[in-house]
N, C-alpha and C. Protein backbone atom coordinates (compact mmCIF):
# COMPACT_ATOMS: atom_id res chain seq x y z
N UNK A 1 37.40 -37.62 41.40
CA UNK A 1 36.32 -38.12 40.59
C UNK A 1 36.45 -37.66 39.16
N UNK A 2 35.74 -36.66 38.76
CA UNK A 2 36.07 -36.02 37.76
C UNK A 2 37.26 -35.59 37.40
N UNK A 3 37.85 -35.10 36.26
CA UNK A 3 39.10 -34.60 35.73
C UNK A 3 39.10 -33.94 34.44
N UNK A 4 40.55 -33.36 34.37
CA UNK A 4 40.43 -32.74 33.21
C UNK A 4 41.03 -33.36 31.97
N UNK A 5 40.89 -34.83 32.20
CA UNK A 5 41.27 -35.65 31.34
C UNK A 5 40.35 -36.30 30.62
N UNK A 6 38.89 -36.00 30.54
CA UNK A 6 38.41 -36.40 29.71
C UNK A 6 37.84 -37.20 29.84
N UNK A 7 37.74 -37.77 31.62
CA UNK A 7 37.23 -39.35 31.56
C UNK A 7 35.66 -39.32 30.99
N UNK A 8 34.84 -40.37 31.07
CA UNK A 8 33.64 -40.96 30.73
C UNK A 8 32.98 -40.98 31.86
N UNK A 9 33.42 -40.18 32.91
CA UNK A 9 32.53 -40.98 34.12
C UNK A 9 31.85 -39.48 34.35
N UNK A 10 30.82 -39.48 33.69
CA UNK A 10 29.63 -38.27 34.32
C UNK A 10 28.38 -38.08 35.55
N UNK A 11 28.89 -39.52 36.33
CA UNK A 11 27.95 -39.28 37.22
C UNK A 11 27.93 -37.99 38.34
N UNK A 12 27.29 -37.13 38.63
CA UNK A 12 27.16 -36.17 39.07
C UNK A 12 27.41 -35.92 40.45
N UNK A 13 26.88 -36.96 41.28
CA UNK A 13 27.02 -36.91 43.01
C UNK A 13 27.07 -35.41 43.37
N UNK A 14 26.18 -34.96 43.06
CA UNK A 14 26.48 -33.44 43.80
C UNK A 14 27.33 -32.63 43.23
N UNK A 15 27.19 -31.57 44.07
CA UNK A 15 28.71 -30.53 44.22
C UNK A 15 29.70 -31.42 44.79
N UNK A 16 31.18 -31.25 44.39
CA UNK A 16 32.36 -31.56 45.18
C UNK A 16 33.52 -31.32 44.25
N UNK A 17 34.88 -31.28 44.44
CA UNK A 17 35.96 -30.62 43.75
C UNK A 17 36.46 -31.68 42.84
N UNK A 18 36.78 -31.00 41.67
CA UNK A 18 36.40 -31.68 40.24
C UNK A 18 38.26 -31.10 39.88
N UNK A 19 39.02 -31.84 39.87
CA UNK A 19 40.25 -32.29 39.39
C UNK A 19 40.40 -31.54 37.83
N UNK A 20 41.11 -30.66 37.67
CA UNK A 20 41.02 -29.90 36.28
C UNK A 20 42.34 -30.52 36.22
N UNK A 21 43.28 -30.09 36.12
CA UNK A 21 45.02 -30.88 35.85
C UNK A 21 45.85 -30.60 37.15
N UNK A 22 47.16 -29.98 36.18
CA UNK A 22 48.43 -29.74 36.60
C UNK A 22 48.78 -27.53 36.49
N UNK A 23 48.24 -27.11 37.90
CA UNK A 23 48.82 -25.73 37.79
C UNK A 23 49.66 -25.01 37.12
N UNK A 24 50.43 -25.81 36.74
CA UNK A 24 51.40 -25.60 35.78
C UNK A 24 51.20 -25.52 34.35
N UNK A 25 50.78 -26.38 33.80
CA UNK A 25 49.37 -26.22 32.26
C UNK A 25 48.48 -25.72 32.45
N UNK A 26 48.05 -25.06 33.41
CA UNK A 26 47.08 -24.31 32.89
C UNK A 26 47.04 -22.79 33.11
N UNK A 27 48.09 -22.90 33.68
CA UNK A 27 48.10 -21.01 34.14
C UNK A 27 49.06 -20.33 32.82
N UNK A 28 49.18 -21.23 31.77
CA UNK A 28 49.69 -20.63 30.91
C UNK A 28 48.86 -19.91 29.43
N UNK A 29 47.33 -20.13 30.05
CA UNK A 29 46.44 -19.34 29.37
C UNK A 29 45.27 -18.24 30.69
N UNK A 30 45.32 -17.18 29.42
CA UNK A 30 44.51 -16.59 30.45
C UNK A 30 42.77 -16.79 30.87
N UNK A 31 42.50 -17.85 29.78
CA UNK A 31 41.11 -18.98 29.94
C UNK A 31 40.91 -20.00 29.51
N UNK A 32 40.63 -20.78 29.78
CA UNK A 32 40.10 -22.16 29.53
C UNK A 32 38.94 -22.33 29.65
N UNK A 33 38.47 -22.86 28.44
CA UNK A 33 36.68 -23.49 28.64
C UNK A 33 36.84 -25.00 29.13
N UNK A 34 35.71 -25.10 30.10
CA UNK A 34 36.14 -26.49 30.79
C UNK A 34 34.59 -27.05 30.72
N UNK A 35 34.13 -28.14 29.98
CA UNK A 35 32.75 -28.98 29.77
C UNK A 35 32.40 -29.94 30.69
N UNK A 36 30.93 -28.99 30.52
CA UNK A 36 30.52 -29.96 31.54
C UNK A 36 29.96 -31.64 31.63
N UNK A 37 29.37 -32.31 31.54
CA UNK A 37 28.71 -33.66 31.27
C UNK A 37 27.95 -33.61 31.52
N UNK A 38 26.67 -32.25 31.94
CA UNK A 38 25.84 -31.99 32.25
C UNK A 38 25.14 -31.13 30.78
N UNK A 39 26.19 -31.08 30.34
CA UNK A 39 26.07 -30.06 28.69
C UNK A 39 26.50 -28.55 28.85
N UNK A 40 26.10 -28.46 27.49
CA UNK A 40 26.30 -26.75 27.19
C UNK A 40 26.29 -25.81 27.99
N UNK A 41 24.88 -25.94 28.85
CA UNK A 41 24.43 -24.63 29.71
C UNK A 41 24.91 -24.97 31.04
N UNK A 42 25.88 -25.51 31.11
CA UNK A 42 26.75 -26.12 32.58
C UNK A 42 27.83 -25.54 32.67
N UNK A 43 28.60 -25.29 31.03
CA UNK A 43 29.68 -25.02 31.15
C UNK A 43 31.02 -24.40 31.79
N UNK A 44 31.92 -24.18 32.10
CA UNK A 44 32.59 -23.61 33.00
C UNK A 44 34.00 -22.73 32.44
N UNK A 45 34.24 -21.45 32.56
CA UNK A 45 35.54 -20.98 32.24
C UNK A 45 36.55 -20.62 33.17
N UNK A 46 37.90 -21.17 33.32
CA UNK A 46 38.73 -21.44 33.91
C UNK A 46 40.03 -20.39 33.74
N UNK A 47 39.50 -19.04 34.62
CA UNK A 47 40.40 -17.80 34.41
C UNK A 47 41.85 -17.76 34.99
N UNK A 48 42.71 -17.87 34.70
CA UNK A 48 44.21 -17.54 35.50
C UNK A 48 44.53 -16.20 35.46
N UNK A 49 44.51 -14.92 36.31
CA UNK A 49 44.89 -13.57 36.02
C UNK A 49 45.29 -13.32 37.47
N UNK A 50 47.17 -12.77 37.05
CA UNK A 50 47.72 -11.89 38.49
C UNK A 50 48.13 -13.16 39.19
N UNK A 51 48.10 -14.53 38.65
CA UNK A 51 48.81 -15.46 39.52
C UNK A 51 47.66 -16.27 40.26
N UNK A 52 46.59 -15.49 39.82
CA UNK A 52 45.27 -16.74 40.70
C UNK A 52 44.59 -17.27 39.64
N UNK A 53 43.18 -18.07 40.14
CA UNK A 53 42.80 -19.06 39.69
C UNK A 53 41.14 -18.60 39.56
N UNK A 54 40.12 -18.45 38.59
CA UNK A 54 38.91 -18.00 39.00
C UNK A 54 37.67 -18.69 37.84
N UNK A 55 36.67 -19.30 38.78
CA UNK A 55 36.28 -20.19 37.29
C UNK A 55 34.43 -19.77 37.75
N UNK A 56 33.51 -19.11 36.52
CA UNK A 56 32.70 -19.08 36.52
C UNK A 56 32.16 -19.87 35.45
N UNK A 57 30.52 -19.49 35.28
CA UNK A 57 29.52 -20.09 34.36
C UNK A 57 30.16 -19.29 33.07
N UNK A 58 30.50 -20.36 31.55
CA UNK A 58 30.90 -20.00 30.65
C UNK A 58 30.35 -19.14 29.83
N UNK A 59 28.46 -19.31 29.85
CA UNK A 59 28.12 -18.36 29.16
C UNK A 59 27.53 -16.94 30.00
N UNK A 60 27.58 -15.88 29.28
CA UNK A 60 26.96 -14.70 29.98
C UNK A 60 25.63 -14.80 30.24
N UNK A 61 25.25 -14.27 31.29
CA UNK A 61 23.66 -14.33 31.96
C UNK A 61 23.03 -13.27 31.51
N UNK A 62 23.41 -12.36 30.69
CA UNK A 62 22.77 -11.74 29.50
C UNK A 62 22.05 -12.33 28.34
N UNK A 63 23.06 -12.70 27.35
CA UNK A 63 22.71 -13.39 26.32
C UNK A 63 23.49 -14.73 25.84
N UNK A 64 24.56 -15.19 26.79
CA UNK A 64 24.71 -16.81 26.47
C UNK A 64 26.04 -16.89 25.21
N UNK A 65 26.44 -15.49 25.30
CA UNK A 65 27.98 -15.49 24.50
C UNK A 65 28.77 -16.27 25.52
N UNK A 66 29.86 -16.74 24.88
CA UNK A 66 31.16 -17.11 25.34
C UNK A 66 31.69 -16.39 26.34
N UNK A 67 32.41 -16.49 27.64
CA UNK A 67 32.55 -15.46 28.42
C UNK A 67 34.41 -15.66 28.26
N UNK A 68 34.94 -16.64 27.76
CA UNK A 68 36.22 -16.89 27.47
C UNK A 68 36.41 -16.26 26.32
N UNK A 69 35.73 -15.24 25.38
CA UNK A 69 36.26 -14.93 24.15
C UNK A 69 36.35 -13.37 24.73
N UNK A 70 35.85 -12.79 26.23
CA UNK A 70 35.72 -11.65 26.06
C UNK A 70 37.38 -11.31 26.68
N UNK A 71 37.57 -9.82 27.07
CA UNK A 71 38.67 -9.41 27.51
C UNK A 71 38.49 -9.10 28.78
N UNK A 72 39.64 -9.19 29.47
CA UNK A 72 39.83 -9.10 31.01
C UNK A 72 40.22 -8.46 31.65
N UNK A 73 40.10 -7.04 32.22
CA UNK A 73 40.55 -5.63 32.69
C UNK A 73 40.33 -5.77 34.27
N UNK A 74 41.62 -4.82 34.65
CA UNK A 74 41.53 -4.43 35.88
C UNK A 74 40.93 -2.65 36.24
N UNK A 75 39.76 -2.69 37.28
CA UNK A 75 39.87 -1.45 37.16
C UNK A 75 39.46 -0.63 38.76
N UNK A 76 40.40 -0.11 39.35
CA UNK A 76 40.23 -0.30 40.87
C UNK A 76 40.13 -1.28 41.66
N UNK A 77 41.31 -2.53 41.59
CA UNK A 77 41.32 -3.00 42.03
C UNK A 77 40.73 -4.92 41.68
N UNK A 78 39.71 -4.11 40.66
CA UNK A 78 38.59 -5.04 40.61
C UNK A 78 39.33 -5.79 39.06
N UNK A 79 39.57 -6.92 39.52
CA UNK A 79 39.25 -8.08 37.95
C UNK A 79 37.78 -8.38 37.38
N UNK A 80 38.08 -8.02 36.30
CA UNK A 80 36.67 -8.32 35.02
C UNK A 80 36.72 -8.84 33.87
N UNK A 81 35.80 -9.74 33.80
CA UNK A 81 35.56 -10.01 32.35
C UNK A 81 34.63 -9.26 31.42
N UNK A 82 34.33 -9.01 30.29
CA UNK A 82 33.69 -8.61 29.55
C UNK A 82 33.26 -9.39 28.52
N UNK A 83 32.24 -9.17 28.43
CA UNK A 83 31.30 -10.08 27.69
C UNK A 83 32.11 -9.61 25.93
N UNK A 84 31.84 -10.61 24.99
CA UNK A 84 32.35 -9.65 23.80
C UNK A 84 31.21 -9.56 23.10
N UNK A 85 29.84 -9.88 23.38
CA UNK A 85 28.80 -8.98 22.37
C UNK A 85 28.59 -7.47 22.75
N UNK A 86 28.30 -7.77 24.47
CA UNK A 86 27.31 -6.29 24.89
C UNK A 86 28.53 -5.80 25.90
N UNK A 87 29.60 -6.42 26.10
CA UNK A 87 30.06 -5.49 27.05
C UNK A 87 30.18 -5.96 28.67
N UNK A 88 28.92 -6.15 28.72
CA UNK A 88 28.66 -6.35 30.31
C UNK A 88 29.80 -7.27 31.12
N UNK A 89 29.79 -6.23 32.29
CA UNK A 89 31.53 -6.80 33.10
C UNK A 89 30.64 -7.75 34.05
N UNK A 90 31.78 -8.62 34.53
CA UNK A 90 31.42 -9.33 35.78
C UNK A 90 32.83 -9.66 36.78
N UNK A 91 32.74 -9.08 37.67
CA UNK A 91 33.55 -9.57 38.65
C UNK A 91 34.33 -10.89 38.55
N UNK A 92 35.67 -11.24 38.82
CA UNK A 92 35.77 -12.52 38.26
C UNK A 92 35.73 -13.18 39.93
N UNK A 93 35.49 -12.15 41.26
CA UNK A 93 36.01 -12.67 42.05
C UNK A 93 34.70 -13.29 42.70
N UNK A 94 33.42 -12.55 42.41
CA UNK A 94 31.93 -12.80 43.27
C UNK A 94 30.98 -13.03 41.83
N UNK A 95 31.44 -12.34 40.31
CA UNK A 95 30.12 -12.44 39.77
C UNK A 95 29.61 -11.72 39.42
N UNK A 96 29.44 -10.86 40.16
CA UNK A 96 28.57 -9.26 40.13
C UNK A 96 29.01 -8.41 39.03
N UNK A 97 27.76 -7.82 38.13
CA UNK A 97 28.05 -7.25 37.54
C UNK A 97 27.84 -5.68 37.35
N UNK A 98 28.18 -4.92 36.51
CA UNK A 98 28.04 -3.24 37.07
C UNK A 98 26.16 -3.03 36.73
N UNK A 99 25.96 -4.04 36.00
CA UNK A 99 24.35 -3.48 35.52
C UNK A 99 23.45 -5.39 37.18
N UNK A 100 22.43 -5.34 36.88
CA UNK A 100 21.74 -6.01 37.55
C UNK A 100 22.37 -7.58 37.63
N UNK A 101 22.65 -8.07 36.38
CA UNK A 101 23.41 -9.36 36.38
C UNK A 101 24.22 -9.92 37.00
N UNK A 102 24.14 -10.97 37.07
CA UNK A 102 24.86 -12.11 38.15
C UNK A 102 25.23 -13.57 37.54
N UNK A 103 26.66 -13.04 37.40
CA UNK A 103 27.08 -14.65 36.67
C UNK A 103 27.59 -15.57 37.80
N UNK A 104 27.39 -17.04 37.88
CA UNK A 104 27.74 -18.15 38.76
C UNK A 104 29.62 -18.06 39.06
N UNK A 105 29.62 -18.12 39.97
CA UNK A 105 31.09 -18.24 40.04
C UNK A 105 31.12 -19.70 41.00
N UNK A 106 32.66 -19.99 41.12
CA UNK A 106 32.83 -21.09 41.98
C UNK A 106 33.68 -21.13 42.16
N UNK A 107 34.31 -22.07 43.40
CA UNK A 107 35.50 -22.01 44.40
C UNK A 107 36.62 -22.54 43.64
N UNK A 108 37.75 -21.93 43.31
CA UNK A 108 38.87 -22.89 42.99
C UNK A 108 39.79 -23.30 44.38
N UNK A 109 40.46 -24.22 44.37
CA UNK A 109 41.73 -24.43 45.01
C UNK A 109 42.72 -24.98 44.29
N UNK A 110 44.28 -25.05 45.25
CA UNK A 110 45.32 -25.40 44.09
C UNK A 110 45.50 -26.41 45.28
N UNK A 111 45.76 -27.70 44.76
CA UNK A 111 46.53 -28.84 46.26
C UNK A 111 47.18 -29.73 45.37
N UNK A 112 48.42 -29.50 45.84
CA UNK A 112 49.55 -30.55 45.24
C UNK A 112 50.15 -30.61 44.05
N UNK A 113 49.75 -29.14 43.58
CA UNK A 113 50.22 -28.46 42.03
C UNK A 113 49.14 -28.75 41.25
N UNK A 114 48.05 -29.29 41.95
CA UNK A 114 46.89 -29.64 40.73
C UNK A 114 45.60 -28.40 41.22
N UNK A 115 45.08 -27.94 40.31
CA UNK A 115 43.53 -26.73 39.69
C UNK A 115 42.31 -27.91 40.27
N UNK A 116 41.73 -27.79 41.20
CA UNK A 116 40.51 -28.20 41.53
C UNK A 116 39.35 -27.02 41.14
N UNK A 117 38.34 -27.45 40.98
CA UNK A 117 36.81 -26.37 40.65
C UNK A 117 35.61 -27.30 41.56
N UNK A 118 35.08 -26.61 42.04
CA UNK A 118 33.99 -27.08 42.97
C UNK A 118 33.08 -27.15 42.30
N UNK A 119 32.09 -28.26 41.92
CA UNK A 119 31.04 -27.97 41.04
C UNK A 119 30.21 -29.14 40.66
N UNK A 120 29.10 -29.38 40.51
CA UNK A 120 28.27 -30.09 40.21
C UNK A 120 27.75 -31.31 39.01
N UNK A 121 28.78 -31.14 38.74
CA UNK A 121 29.15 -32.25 37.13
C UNK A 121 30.88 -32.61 37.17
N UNK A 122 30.76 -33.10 36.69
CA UNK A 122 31.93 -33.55 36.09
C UNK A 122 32.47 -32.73 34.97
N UNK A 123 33.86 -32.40 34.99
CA UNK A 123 34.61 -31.34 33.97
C UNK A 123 35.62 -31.66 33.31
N UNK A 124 35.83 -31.33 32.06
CA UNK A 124 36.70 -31.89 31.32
C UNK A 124 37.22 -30.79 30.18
N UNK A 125 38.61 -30.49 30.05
CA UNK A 125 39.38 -29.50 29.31
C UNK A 125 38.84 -29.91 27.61
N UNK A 126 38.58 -31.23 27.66
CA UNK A 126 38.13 -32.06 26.49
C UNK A 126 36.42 -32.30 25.94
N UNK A 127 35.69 -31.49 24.89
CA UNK A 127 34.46 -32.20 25.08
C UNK A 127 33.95 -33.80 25.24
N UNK A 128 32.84 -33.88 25.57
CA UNK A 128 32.34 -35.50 26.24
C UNK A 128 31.92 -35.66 24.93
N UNK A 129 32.17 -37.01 25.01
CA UNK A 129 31.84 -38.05 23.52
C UNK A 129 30.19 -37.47 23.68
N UNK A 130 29.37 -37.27 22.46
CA UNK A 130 28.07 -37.53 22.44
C UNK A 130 27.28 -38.19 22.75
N UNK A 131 25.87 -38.62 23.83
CA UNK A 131 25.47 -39.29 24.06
C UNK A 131 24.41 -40.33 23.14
N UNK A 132 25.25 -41.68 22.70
CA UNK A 132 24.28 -42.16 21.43
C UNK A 132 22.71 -42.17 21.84
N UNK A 133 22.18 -42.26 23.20
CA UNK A 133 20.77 -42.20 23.58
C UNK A 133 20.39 -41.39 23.20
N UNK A 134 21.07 -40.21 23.19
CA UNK A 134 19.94 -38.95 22.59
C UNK A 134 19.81 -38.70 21.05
């Protein structure tokens, strides 16, 4: 349905696995912001670290920074992101963070060399044309 090509087609139908590309383009960054068609506060970041695949809610459930601008540490085991205003880590694997916070995470899979994301909009590596209605 969805892809990471940018299509026009934002109808939502639920949750179901949303076509990002080719495994191969994309594991050659260590994030990708991926838009939603649902907007801004939908957004999705598309982590590659250690050879896997891990895609949560783009902004922090703190204060709504970028969660793709922060840095990404291992520490016991544990992969994290860090927020780059305040800090605050989050698990890249559940979410969880060391203080009360809880950022959205979601399922990736890899099938047939292509990055699927499970998720509720439609996603695109590309922002969506503006909607002239609004």
């Amino acid at each position: 349905m969805a892809s990471g090509s940018g299509d026009d087609e934002r109808n939502t139908e639920g949750v179901s696995w949303r076509l990002i590309g080719p495994a191969t383009g994309l594991s050659n960054k260590r994030c990708r912001l991926m838009y939603s068609s649902l907007g801004h506060s939908s957004d999705v970041c598309l982590f590659y670290v250690k050879g896997e695949f891990f895609a949560m809610d783009a902004r922090c459930a703190h204060s709504g920074r970028p969660l793709c601008e922060g840095d990404i540490e291992e520490a016991d085991g544990v992969l994290q992101v860090f927020c780059p205003w305040h800090d605050y880590d989050f698990d890249l694997r559940t979410g969880k963070s060391g203080t009360s916070l809880q950022q959205k995470v979601y399922e990736v899979k890899l099938e047939d060399g292509n990055v699927y994301v499970k998720h509720g909009s439609c996603l695109s590596l590309q922002p969506f044309p503006a909607d002239p209605k609004s």
